[in-house]
Protein backbone atom coordinates (compact mmCIF):
# COMPACT_ATOMS: atom_id res chain seq x y z
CA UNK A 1 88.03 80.87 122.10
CA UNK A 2 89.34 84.66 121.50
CA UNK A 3 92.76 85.43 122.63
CA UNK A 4 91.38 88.14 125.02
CA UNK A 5 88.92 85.29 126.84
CA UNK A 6 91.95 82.85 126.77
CA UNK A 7 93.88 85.90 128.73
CA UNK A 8 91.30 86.83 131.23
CA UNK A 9 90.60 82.90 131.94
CA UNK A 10 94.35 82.16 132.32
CA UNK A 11 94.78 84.80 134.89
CA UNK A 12 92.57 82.49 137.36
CA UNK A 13 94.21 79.11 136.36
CA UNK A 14 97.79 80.46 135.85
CA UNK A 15 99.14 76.59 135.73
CA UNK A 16 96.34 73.97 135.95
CA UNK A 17 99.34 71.56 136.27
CA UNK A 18 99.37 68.09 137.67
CA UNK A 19 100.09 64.60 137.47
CA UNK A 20 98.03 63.29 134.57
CA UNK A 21 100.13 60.64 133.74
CA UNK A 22 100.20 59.14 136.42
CA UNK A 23 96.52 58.86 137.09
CA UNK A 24 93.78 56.31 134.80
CA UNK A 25 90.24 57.61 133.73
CA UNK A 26 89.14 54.30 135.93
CA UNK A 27 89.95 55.94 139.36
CA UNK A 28 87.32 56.96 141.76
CA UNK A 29 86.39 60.75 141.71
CA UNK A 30 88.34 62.78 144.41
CA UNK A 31 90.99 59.94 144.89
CA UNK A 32 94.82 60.80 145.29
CA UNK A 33 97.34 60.15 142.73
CA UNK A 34 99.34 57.31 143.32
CA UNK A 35 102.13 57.54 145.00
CA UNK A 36 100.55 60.30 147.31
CA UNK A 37 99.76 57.67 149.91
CA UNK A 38 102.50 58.94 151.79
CA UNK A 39 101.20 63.00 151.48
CA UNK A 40 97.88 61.81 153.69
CA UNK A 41 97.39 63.65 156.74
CA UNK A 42 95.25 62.28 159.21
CA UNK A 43 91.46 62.82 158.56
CA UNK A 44 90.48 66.43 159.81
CA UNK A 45 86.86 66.00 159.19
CA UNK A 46 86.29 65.70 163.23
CA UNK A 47 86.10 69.18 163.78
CA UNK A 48 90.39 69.71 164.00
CA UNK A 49 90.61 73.32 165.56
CA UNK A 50 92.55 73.51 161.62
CA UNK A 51 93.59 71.82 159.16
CA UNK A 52 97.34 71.32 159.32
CA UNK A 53 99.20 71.04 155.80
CA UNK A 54 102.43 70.62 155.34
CA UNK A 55 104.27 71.53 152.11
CA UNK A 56 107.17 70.02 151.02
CA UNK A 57 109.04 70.52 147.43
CA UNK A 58 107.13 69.13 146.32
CA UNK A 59 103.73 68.01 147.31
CA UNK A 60 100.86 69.17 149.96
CA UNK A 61 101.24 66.89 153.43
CA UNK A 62 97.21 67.25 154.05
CA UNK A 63 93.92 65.23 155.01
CA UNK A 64 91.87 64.16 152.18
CA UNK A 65 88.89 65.64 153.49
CA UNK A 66 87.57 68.02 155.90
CA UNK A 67 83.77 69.20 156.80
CA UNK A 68 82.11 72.53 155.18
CA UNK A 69 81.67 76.37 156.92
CA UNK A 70 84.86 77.99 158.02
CA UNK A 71 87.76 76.45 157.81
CA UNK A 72 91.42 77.59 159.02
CA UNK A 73 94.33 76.37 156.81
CA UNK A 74 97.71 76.56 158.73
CA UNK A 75 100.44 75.88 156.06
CA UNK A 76 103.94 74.74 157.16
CA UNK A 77 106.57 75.17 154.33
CA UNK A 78 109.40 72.73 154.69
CA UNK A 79 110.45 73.35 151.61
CA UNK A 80 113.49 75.28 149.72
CA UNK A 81 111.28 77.20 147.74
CA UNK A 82 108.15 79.59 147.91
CA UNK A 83 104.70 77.48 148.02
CA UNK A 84 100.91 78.45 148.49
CA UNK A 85 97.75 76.85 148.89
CA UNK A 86 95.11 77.71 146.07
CA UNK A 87 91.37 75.93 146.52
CA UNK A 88 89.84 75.55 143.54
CA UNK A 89 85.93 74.58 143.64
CA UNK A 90 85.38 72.15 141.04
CA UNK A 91 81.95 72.17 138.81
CA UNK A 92 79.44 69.60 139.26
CA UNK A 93 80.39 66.08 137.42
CA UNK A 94 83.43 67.25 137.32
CA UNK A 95 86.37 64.72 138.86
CA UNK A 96 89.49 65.71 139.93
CA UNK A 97 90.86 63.86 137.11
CA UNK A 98 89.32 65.19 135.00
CA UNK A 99 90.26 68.50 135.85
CA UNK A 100 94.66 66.98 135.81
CA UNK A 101 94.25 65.83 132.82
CA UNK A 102 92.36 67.86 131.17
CA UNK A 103 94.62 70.49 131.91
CA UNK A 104 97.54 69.99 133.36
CA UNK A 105 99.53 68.15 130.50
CA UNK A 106 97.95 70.36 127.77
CA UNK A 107 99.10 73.34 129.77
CA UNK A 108 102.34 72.83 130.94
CA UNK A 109 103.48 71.52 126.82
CA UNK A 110 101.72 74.90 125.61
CA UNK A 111 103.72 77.36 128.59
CA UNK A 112 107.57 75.06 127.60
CA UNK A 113 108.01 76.65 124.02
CA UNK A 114 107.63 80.13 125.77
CA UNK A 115 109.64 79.11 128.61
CA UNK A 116 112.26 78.17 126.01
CA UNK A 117 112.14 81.52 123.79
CA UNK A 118 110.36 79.88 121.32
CA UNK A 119 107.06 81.54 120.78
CA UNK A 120 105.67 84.65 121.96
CA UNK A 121 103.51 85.68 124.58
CA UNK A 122 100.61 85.51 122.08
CA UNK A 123 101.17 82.75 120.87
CA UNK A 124 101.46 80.88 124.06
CA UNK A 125 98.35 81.92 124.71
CA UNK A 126 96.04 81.22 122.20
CA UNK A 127 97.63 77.32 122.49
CA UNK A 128 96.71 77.24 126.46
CA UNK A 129 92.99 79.26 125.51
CA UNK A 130 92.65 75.96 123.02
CA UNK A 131 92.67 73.63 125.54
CA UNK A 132 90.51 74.68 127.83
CA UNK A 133 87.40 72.80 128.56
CA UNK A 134 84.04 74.32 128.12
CA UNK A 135 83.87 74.29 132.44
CA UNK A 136 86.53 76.10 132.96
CA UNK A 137 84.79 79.25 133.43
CA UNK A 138 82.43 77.63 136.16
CA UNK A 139 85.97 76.62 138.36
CA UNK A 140 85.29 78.59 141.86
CA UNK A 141 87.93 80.42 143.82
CA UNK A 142 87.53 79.29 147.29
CA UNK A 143 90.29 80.70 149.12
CA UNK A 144 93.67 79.18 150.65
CA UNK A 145 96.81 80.33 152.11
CA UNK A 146 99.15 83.04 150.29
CA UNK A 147 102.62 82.95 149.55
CA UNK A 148 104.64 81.66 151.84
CA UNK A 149 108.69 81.59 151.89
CA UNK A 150 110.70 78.51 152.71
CA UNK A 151 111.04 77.59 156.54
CA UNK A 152 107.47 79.95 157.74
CA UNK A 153 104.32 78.67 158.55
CA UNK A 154 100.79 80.88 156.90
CA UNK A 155 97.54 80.73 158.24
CA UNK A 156 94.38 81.40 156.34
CA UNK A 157 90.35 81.31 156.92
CA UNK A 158 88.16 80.27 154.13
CA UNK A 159 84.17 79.63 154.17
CA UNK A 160 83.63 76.66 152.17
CA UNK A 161 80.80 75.05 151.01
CA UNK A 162 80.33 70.78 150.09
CA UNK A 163 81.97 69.92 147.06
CA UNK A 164 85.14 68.50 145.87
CA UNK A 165 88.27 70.67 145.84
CA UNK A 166 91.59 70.67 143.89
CA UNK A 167 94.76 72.24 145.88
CA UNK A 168 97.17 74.04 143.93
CA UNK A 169 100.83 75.67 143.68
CA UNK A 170 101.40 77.07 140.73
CA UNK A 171 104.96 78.37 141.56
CA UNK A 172 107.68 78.56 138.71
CA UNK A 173 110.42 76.10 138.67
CA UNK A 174 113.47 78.09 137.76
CA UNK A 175 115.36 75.86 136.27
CA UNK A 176 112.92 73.89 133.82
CA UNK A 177 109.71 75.88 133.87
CA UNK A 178 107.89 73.23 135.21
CA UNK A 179 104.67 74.19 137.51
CA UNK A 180 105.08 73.26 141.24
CA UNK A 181 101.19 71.09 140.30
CA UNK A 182 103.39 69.55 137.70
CA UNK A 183 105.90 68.46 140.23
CA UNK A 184 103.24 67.05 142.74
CA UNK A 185 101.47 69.40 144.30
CA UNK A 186 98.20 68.81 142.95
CA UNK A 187 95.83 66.95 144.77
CA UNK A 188 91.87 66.43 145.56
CA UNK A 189 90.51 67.62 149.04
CA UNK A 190 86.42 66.55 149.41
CA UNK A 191 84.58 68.89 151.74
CA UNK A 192 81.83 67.21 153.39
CA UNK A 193 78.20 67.50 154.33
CA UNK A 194 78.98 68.03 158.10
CA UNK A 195 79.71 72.01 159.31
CA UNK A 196 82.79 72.40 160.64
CA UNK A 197 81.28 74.36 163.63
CA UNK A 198 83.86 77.37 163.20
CA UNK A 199 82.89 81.34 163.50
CA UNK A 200 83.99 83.58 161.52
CA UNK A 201 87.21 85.08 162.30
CA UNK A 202 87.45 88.85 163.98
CA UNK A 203 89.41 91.04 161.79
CA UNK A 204 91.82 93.35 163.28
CA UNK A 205 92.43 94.91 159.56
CA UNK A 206 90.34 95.03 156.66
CA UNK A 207 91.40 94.53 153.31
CA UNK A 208 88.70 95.61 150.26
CA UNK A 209 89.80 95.13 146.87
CA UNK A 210 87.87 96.46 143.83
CA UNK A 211 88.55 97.07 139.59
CA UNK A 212 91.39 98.17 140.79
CA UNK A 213 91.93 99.55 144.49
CA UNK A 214 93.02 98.32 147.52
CA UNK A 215 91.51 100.02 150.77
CA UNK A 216 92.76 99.46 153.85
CA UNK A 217 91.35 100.02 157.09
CA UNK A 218 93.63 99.52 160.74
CA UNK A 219 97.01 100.41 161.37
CA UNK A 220 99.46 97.20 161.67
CA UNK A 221 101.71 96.59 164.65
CA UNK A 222 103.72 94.71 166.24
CA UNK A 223 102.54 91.64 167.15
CA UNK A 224 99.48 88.84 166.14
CA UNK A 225 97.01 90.15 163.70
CA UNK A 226 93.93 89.18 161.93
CA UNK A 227 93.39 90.49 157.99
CA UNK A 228 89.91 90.33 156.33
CA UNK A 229 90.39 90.70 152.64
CA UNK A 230 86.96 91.47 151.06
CA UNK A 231 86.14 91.88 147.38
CA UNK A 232 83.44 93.65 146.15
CA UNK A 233 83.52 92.43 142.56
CA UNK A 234 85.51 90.35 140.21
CA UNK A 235 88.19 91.38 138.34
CA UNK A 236 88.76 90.55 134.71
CA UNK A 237 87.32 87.69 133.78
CA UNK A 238 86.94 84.98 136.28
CA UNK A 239 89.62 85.45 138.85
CA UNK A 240 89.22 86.86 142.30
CA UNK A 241 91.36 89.23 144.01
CA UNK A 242 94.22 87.77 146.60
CA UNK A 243 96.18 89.86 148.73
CA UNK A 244 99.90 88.58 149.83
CA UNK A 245 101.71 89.98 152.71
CA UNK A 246 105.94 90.58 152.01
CA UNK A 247 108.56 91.40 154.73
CA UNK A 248 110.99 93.77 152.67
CA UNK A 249 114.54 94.44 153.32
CA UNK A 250 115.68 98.16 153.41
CA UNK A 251 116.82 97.99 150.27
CA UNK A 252 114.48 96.25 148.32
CA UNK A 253 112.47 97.68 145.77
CA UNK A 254 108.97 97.96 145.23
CA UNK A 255 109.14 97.49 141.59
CA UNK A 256 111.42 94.56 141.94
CA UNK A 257 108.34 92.71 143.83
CA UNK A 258 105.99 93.79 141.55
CA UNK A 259 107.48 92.14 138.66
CA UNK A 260 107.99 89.06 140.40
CA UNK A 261 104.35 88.06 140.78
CA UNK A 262 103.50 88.00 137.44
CA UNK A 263 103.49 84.34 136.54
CA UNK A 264 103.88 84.46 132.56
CA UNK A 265 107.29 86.22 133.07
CA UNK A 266 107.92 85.69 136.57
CA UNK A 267 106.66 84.04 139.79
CA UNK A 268 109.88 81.71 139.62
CA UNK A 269 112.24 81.21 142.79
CA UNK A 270 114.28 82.86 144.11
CA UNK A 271 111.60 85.82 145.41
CA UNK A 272 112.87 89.14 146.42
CA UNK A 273 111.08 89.36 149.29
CA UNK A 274 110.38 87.03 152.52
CA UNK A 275 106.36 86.33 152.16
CA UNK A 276 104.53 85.69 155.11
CA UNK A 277 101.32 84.14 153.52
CA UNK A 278 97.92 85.66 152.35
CA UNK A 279 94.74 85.43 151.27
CA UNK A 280 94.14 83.44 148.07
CA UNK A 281 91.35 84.11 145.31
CA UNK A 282 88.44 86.06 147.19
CA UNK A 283 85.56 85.93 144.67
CA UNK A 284 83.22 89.11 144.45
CA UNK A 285 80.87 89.13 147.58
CA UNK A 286 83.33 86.96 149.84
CA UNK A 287 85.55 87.40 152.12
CA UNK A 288 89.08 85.56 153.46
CA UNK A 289 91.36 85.93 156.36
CA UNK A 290 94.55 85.10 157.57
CA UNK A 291 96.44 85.94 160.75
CA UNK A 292 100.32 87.12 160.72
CA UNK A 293 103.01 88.26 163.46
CA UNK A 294 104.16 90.99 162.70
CA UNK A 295 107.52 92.50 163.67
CA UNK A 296 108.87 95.98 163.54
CA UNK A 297 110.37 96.67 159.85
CA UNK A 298 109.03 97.11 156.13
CA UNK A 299 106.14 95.46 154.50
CA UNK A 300 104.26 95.36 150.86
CA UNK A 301 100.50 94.03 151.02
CA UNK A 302 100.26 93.16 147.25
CA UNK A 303 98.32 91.46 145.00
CA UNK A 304 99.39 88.59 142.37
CA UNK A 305 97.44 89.97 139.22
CA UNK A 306 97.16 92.85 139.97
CA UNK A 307 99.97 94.59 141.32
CA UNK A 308 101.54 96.29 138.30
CA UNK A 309 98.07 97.93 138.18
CA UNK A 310 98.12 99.99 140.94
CA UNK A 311 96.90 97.36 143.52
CA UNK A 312 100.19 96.93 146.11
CA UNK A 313 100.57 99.02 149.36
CA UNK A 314 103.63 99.68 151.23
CA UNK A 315 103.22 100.04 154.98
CA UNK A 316 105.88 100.31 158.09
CA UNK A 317 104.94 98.47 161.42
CA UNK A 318 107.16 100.67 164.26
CA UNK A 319 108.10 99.12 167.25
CA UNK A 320 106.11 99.40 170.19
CA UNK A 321 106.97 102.86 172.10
């Protein structure tokens, strides 16, 4: 595999981390890893009015399965740290472990020498873009719930189809350069036959994201809002578009966030700005929501790959006259 296809592909998996030694080639498709008993919600397959996850440092608090159509994700970080929810489509015949060990080991022992200083950029790469398994290109972006800081709960819509699912945080440990999926929070989620019975969300703002613009339609306020974040194509590669929502103090600057999302260099904690969640990995043609409160102050919506190119909007919600 070229360098430049290793590149575009890593830009969707960023850290395909998770616990592959702790799991056998013997267990059933779609089962937890041990000692994630404890990290089962109750079953939300009965038609929950959402599907409650909490996130702890770390590991995703969530049911095991849930039924197809639209689905709202309300995240709950209890953490110290930044988290988000990715949801990863896996490929037909493909088992969740399969896709942790496949990757996750091979991945996290190519990123450590760069973490360290010890190769380059390039060179990092072209080890992760030898690892990766001829499926990896058919992985689908399904959605989840964006950034989200320690101590806030995030709430994001996704339309998803019957299939099994991997969840994902692919946050930076600061201190080792270990992948959050590393740490735990990588886990299966089955989406069954059985439609969820949800409508689609009403959008109060609309997000559309292209090769490489963000256009916004809808003025935020004060108060609870709706986003719809459309794309209308892929970017490079594989990965969809995401947008992330960041309260910003006075004094921060733009730039400063910006070079925090990119995960090669960056994407470790502590952020320098308070996110609010998002909308994860919207693949060309679909579209994602998520609903925020909004108070009167200074806001980025920005996107994770894509922000140093242009695609990052600063906005001002003003207090109601």
């Amino acid at each position: 595999m070229s360098l430049m296809r290793a590149a575009l592909l890593l830009s969707t998996v960023f850290a395909v981390v998770g616990a592959t030694g702790c799991r056998s080639r013997t267990e059933e498709p779609g089962a937890a890893p041990p000692g994630e008993a404890a990290a089962q919600a109750p079953d939300a397959s009965a038609a929950a009015p959402v599907v409650e996850v909490t996130v702890e440092d770390f590991a995703f608090v969530a049911p095991p399965e849930v039924r197809s159509g639209w689905n709202t994700f309300r995240m709950t970080n209890t953490g110290e740290q930044p988290h988000f929810l990715l949801l990863w489509r896996l490929p037909e015949g493909v088992t969740f472990g399969e896709y942790a060990e496949t990757l996750s080991r091979p991945f996290q022992e190519a990123y450590d020498p760069y973490f360290r200083g010890e190769v380059g950029r390039e060179e990092m790469l072209e080890a992760v873009g030898a690892i990766l398994p001829d499926w990896f290109g058919d992985l689908e972006g399904r959605g989840g719930v964006g950034i989200t800081s320690a101590g806030l709960t995030a709430q994001a819509t996704t339309l998803l189809e019957p299939g099994d699912y991997v969840m994902e945080c692919y946050v930076i440990s600061p201190e080792d350069g270990q992948f959050h999926g590393t740490l735990g929070m990588l886990r299966p989620l089955i989406v069954t036959a059985e439609d969820s019975g949800r409508k689609e969300p009403q959008a109060d703002i609309r997000i559309t994201l292209s090769n490489y613009e963000m256009s916004i339609t809808g003025d935020a306020r004060p108060g609870t809002q709706t986003i719809a974040v459309h794309a209308t194509e892929d970017a490079e590669g594989i990965e969809g578009h995401d947008v992330h929502l960041a309260r910003l103090d006075p004094d921060t600057s733009i730039e400063e966030v910006v070079a925090w999302m990119g995960w090669v260099d960056a994407l470790r904690p502590p952020a320098p700005a308070e996110f609010l969640g998002g909308a994860e990995h919207v693949a060309a043609g679909r579209t994602g929501y998520f609903t925020v409160s909004l108070e009167p102050g200074r806001y980025l919506w920005i996107s994770e790959g894509y922000a140093n190119r242009g695609m990052v909007r600063e906005f001002v919600v003003e207090a109601a006259s």
